[in-house]
Protein backbone atom coordinates (compact mmCIF):
# COMPACT_ATOMS: atom_id res chain seq x y z
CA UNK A 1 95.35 61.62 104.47
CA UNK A 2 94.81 58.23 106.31
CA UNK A 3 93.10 58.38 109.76
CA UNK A 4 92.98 55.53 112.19
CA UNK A 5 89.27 55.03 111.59
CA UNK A 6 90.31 53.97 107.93
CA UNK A 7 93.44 51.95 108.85
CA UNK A 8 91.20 49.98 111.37
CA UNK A 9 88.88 49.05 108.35
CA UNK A 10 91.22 48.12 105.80
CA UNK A 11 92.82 45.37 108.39
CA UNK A 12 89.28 44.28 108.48
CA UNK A 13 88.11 44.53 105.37
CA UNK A 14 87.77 41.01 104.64
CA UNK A 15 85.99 40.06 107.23
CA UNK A 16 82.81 43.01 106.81
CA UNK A 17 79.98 42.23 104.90
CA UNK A 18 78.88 44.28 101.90
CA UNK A 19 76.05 46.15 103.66
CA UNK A 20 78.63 46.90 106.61
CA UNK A 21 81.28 47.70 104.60
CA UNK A 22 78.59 50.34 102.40
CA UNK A 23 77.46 51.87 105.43
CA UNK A 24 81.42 52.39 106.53
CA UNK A 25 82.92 53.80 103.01
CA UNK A 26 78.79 56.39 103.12
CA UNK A 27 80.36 57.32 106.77
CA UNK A 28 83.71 58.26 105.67
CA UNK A 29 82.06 59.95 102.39
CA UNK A 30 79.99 62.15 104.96
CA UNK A 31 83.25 63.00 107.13
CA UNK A 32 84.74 63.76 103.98
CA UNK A 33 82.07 66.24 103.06
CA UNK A 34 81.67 67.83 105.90
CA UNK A 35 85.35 68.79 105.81
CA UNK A 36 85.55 70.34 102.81
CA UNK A 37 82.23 72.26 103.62
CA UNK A 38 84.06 73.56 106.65
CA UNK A 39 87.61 74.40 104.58
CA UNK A 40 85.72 75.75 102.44
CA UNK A 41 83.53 78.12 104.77
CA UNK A 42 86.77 79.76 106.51
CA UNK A 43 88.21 82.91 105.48
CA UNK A 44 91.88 81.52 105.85
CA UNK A 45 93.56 79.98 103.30
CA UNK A 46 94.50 76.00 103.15
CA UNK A 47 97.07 74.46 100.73
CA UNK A 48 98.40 71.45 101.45
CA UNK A 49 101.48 69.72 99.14
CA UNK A 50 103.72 66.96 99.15
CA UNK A 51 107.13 66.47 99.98
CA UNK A 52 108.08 68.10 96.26
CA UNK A 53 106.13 71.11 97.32
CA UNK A 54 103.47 70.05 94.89
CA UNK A 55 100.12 71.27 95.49
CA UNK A 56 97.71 68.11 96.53
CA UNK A 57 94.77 70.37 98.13
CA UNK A 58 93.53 73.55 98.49
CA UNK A 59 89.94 75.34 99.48
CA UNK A 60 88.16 77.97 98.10
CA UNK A 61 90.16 80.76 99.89
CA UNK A 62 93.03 80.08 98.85
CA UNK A 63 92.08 79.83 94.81
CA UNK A 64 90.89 82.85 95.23
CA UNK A 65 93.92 84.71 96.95
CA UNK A 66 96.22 82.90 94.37
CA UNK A 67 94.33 83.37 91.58
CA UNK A 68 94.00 79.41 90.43
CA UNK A 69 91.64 76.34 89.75
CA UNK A 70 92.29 73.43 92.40
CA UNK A 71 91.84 71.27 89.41
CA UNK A 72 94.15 72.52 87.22
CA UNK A 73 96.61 73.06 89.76
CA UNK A 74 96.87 69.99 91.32
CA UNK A 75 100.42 68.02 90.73
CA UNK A 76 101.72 71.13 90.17
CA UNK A 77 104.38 73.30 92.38
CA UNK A 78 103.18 75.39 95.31
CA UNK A 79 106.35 77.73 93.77
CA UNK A 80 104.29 79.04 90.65
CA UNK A 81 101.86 80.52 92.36
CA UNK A 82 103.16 81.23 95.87
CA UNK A 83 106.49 82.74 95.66
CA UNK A 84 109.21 82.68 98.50
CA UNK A 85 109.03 79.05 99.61
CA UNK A 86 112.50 77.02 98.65
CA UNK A 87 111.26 73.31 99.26
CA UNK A 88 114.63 72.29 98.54
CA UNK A 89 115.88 73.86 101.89
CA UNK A 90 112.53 73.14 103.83
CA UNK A 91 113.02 69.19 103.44
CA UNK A 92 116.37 69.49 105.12
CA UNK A 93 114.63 71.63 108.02
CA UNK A 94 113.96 70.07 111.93
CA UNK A 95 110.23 71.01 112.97
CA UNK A 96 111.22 73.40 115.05
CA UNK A 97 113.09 75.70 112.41
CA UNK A 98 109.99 75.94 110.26
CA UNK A 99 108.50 78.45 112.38
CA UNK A 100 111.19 80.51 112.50
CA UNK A 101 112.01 80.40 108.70
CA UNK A 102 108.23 79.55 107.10
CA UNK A 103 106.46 82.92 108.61
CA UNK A 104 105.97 85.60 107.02
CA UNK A 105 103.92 88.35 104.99
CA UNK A 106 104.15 88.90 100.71
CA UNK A 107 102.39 91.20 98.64
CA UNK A 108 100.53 89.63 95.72
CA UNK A 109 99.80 91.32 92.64
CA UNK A 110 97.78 88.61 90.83
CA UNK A 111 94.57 88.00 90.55
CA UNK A 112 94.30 91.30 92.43
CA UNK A 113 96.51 93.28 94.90
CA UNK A 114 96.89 91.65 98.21
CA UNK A 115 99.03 91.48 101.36
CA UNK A 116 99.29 87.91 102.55
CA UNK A 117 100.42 86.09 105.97
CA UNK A 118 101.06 82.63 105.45
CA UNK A 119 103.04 79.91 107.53
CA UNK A 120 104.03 76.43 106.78
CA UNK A 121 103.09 73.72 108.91
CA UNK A 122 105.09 70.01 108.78
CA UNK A 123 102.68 67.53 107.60
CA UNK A 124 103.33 63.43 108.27
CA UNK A 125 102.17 60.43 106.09
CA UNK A 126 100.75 62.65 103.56
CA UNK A 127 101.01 59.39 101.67
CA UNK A 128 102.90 55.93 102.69
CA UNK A 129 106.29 56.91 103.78
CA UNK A 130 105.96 60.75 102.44
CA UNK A 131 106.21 63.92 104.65
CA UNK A 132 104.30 67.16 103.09
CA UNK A 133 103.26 70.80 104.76
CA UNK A 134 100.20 72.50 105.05
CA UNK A 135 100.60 76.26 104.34
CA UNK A 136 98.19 78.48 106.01
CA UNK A 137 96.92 82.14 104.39
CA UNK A 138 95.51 85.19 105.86
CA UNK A 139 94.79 88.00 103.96
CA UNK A 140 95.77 91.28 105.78
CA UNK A 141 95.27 93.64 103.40
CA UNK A 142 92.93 95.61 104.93
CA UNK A 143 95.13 96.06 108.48
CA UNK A 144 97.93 97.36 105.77
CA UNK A 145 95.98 99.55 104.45
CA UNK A 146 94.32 100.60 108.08
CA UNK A 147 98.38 101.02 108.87
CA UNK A 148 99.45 102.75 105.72
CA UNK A 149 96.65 105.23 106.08
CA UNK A 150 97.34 106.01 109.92
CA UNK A 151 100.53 106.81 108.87
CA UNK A 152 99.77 108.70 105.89
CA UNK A 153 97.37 110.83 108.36
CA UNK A 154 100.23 111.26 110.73
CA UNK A 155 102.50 112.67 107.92
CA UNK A 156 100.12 114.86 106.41
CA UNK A 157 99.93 116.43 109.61
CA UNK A 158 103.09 116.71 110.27
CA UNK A 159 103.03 118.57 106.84
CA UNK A 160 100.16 120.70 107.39
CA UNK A 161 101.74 122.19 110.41
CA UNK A 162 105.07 122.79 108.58
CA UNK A 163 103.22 124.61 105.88
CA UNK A 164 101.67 126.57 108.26
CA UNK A 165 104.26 127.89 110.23
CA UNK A 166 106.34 128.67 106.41
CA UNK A 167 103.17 130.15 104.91
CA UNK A 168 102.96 132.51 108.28
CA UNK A 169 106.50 133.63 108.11
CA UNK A 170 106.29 134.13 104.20
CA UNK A 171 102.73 135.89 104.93
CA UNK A 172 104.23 138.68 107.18
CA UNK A 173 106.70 140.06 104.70
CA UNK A 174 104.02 139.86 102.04
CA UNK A 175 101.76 141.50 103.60
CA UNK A 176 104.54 144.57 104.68
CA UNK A 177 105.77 144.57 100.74
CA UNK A 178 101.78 144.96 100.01
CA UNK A 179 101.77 148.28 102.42
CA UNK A 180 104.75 149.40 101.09
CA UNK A 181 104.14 149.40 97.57
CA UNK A 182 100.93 151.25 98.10
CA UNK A 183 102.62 153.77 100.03
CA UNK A 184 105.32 154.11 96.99
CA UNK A 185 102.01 154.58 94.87
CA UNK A 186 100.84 157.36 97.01
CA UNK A 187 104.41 158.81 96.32
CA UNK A 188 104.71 158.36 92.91
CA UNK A 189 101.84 160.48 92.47
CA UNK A 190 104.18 163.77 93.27
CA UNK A 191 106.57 162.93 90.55
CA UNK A 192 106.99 164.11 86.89
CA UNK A 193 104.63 162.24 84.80
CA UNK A 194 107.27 160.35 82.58
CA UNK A 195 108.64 158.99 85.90
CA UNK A 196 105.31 158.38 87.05
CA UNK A 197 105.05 155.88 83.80
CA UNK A 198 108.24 154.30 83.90
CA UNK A 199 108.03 153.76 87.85
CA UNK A 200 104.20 153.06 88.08
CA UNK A 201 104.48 149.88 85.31
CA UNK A 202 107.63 148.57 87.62
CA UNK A 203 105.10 148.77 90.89
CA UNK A 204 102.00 147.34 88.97
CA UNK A 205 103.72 144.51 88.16
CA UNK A 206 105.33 143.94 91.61
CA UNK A 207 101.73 144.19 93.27
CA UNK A 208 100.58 141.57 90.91
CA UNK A 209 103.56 138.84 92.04
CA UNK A 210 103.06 139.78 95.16
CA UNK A 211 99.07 138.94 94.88
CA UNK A 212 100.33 136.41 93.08
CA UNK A 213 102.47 134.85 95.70
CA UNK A 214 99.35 135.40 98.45
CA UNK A 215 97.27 133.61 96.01
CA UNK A 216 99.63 130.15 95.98
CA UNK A 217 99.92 130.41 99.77
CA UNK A 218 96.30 130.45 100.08
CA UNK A 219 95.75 127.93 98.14
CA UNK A 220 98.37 125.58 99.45
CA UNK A 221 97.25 125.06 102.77
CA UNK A 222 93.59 125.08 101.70
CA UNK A 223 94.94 121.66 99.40
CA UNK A 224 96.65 120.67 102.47
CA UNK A 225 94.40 121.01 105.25
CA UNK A 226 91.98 118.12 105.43
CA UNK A 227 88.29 119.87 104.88
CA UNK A 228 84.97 118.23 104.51
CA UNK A 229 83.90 118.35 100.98
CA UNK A 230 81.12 120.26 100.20
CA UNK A 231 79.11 117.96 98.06
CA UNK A 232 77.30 119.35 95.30
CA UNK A 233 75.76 116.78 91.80
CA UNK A 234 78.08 118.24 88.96
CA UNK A 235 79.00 117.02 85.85
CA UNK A 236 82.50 115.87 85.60
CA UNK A 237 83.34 116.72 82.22
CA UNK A 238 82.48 120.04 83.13
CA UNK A 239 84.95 120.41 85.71
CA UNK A 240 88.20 118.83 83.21
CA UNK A 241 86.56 121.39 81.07
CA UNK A 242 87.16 124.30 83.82
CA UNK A 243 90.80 122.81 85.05
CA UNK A 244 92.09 122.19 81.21
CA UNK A 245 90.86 125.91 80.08
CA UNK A 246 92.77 127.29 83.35
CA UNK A 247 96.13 125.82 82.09
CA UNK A 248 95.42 126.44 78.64
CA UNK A 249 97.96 128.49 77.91
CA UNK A 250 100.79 126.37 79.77
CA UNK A 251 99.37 123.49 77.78
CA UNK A 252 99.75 125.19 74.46
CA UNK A 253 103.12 126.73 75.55
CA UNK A 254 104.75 122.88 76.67
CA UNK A 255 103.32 121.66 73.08
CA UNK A 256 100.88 119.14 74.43
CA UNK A 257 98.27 117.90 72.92
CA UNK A 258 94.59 116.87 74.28
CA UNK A 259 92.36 114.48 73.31
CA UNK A 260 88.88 113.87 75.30
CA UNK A 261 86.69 110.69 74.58
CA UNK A 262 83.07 111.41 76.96
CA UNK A 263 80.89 108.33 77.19
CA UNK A 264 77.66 108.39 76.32
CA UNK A 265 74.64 109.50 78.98
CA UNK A 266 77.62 110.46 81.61
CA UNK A 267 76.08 110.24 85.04
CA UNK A 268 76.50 112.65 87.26
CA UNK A 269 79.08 112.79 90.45
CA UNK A 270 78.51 113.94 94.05
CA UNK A 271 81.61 115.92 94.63
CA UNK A 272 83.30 119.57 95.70
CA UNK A 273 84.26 121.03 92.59
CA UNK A 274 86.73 123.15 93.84
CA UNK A 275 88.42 120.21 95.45
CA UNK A 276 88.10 117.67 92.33
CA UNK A 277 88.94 120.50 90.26
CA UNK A 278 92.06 120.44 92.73
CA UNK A 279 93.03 116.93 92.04
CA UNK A 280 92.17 117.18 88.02
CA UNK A 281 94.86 120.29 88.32
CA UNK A 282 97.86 118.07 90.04
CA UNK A 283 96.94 115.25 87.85
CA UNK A 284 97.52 117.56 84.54
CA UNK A 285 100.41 119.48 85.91
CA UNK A 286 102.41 115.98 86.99
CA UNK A 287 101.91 114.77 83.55
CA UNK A 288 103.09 118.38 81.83
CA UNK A 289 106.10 117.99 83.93
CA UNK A 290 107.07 114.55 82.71
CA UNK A 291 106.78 115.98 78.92
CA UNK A 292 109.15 118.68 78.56
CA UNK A 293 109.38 118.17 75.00
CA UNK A 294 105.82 118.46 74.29
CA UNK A 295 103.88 115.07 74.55
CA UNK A 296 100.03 113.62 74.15
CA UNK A 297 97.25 113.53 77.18
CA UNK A 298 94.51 111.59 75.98
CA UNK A 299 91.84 112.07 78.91
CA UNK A 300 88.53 109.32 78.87
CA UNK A 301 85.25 109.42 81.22
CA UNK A 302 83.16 106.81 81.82
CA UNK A 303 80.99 105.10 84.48
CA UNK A 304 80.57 101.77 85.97
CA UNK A 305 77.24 100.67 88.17
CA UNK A 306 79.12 101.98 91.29
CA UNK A 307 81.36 104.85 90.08
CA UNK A 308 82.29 108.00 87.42
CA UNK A 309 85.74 107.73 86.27
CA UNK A 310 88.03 110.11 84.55
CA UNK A 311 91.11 108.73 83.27
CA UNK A 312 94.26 110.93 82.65
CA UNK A 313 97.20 109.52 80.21
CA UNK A 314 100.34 111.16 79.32
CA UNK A 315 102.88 109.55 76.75
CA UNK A 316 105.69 109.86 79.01
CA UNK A 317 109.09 107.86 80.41
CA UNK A 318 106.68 105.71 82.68
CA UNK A 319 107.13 105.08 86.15
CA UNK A 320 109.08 102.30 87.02
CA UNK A 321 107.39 99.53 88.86
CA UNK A 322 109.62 99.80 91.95
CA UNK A 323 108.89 103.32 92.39
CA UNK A 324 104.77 102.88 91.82
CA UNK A 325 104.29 102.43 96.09
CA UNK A 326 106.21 105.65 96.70
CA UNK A 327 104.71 108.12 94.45
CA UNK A 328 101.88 108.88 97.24
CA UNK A 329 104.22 109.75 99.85
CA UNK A 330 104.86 113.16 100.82
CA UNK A 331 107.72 115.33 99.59
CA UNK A 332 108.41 112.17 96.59
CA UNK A 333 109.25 113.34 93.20
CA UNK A 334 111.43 111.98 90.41
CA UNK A 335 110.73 115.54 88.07
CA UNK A 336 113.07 118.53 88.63
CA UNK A 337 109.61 120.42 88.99
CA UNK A 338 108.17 118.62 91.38
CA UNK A 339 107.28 119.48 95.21
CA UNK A 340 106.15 115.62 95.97
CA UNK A 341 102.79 116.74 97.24
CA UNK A 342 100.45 117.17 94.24
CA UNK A 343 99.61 112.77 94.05
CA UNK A 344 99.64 113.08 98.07
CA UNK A 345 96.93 115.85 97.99
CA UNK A 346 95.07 114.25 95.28
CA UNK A 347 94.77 110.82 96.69
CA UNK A 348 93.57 112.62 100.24
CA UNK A 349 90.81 114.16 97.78
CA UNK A 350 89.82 111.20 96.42
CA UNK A 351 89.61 109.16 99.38
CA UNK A 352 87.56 112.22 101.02
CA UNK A 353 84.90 111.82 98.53
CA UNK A 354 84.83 107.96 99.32
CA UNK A 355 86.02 107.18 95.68
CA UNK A 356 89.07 104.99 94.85
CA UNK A 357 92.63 106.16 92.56
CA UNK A 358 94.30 103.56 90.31
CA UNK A 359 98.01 103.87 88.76
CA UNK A 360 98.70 102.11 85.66
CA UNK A 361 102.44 102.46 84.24
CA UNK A 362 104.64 101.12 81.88
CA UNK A 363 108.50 102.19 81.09
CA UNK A 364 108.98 104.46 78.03
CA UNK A 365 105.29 104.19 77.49
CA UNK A 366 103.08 106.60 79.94
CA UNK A 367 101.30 106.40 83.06
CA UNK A 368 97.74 106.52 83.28
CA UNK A 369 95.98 107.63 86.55
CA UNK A 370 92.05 106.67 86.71
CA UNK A 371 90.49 108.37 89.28
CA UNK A 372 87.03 106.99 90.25
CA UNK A 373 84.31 109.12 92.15
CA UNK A 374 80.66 107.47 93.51
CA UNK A 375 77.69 108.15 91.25
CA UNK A 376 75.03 110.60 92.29
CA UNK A 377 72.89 107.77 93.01
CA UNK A 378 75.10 105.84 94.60
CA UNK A 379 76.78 107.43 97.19
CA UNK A 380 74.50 106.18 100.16
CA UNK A 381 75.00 102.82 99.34
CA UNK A 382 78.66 102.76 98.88
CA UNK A 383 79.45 100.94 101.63
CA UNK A 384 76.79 97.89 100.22
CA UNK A 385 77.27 97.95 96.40
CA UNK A 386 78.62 94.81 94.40
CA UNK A 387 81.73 94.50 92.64
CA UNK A 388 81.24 94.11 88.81
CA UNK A 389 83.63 94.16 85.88
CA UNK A 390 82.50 96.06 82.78
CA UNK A 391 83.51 95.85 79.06
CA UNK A 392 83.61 99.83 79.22
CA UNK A 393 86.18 100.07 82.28
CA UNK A 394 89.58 101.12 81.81
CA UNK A 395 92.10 97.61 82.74
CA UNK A 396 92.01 96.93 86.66
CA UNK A 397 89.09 99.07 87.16
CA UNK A 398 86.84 98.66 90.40
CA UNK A 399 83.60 98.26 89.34
């Protein structure tokens, strides 16, 4: 880009000596520099292209949000790695039509998951007689998040309340079947004996569903309500131990088979058991229900400088990909079985315990949910610890 400084010296040029015209081209060097130090410095991503929408420029922020090299990239178009920009329509546009038209927010999935604001500014005499645009990116992932999660918390309570007031109204007639049947106990004690052993089987078995049915409640809103974890250093293996041996017999029943590969020296995790146990449950169940014919669940644990992950993966119809952002949301379910809360409940876990929850899926060839929980060690410098990658890490796994 030409500025009037440099036009002034090349009408000029002949007529400055060597040692003026060195000191002139070591000024615009410096000006140069310091430019790119500050483009590089910002936050905000710069990209500037040509009139073909070919990249000609870009800082440090910007590789890094698009995932290239500036080398590389150069010559080539803005398009392939910025998508929803037609420079064909833009050339035709006045300058005050790119404003309306050349704002607005994307969601990147390369190098990593993003949400980006960008705009496109008109640029004049990129080169001789050539127009070109600057395009300007802010990342606001985190205020998506910060809005997704406000909402989420809204919703959730919304739910809680709902399941409340339906776990109250079932609760009364619960509880007045409960007194009954022990009063029908008491009476069956005045009848002939064979009656006694015919009837008294028939009420045994109704206490029990009705326990039963107490027991679900009871644990439904305690998965529901948020509650602060009671951390306690357990082993995590251990607890997919506990959950798997609790639906052992459904397991067997459905025809599924499970395989467990334990690293090495597994650290320990600070978590609630009962919760995580919680989570491990859904998990399990959501991937029994999407293998009604019997199916593989190959389960992995590992652990990264920062985390413990377990990693649960069923050999199922997938998930397709524009259906991956709305299996968190409440009451969302694609399985006859499902209620749409068990992945709600289990990502509220997760983020409780200040640990992260990946989805991995493919169509016709599984899903795999990692979920990731801070090391024992770790979990008062959470906040501070680096981001690593790891040969031992499942794919796309924070480190």
């Amino acid at each position: 880009m030409k500025s009037a400084f440099l036009d002034k010296l090349l009408d000029k040029i002949d007529k400055i000596d060597a040692g003026s015209l060195q000191s002139h081209f070591l000024r615009l060097a410096g000006e140069k520099g310091l430019l790119e130090t500050i483009f590089h410095a910002i936050q905000e991503g710069i990209v500037v292209v040509d009139g073909r929408g070919c990249l000609t420029y870009a800082n440090r922020a910007s590789e890094s949000m698009l995932g290239f090299e500036l080398d590389a990239a150069v010559g080539h178009p803005l398009s392939k790695y910025l998508r929803g920009i037609e420079w064909e329509k833009v050339q035709g546009l006045d300058e005050t039509e790119w404003s309306k038209l050349l704002t607005r927010e994307i969601e990147i999935t390369y190098p990593t998951h993003r949400y980006v604001d960008f705009y496109v500014v008109p640029l004049r005499a990129v080169e001789a007689d050539e127009e070109g645009a600057v395009v300007i990116l802010r990342d606001v992932t985190r205020e998506r998040m910060h809005e997704t999660r406000t909402i989420e918390s809204e919703r959730l309570n919304a739910i809680t309340l709902l399941a409340a007031g339906v776990a109250h109204e079932i609760g009364n007639p619960l509880n007045s079947l409960t007194i009954h049947l022990q009063l029908m106990m008491r009476e069956l004690g005045d009848c002939p004996p064979d009656v006694q052993a015919s009837l008294g089987e028939l009420l045994d078995v109704a206490q029990r569903e009705v326990t039963r049915l107490d027991q679900i409640i009871t644990q439904f809103l305690k998965a529901l309500r948020p509650t602060q974890p009671a951390f306690e250093r357990a082993s995590l293996r251990e607890v997919v131990d506990d959950t798997l041996q609790f639906l052992h017999h459904e397991l067997r029943d459905r025809d599924i088979l499970v395989e467990i590969d334990t690293a090495e020296d597994l650290p320990a995790a600070l978590i609630d058991r009962n919760q995580i146990k919680q989570a491990f449950f859904n998990i399990i169940r959501n991937a029994m229900q999407v293998m009604p014919g019997g199916g593989l669940l190959k389960i992995w644990l590992g652990a990264n400088d920062r985390f413990v992950y377990v990693a649960f993966k069923d050999n199922g119809p997938g998930i397709p990909a524009d259906e991956l952002s709305s299996i968190f949301e409440a009451y969302y379910t694609t399985k006859l079985e499902g209620t749409g809360l068990g992945l709600m409940i289990v990502q509220r876990i997760i983020r409780d315990h200040g640990g992260e929850l990946e989805v991995h899926s493919e169509p016709q060839s599984g899903t795999t949910f990692t979920l990731y929980l801070p090391r024992d060690e770790n979990r008062i410098r959470l906040l501070k610890a680096p981001r690593a990658s790891r040969p031992d890490e499942p794919e796309g796994s924070p480190s």
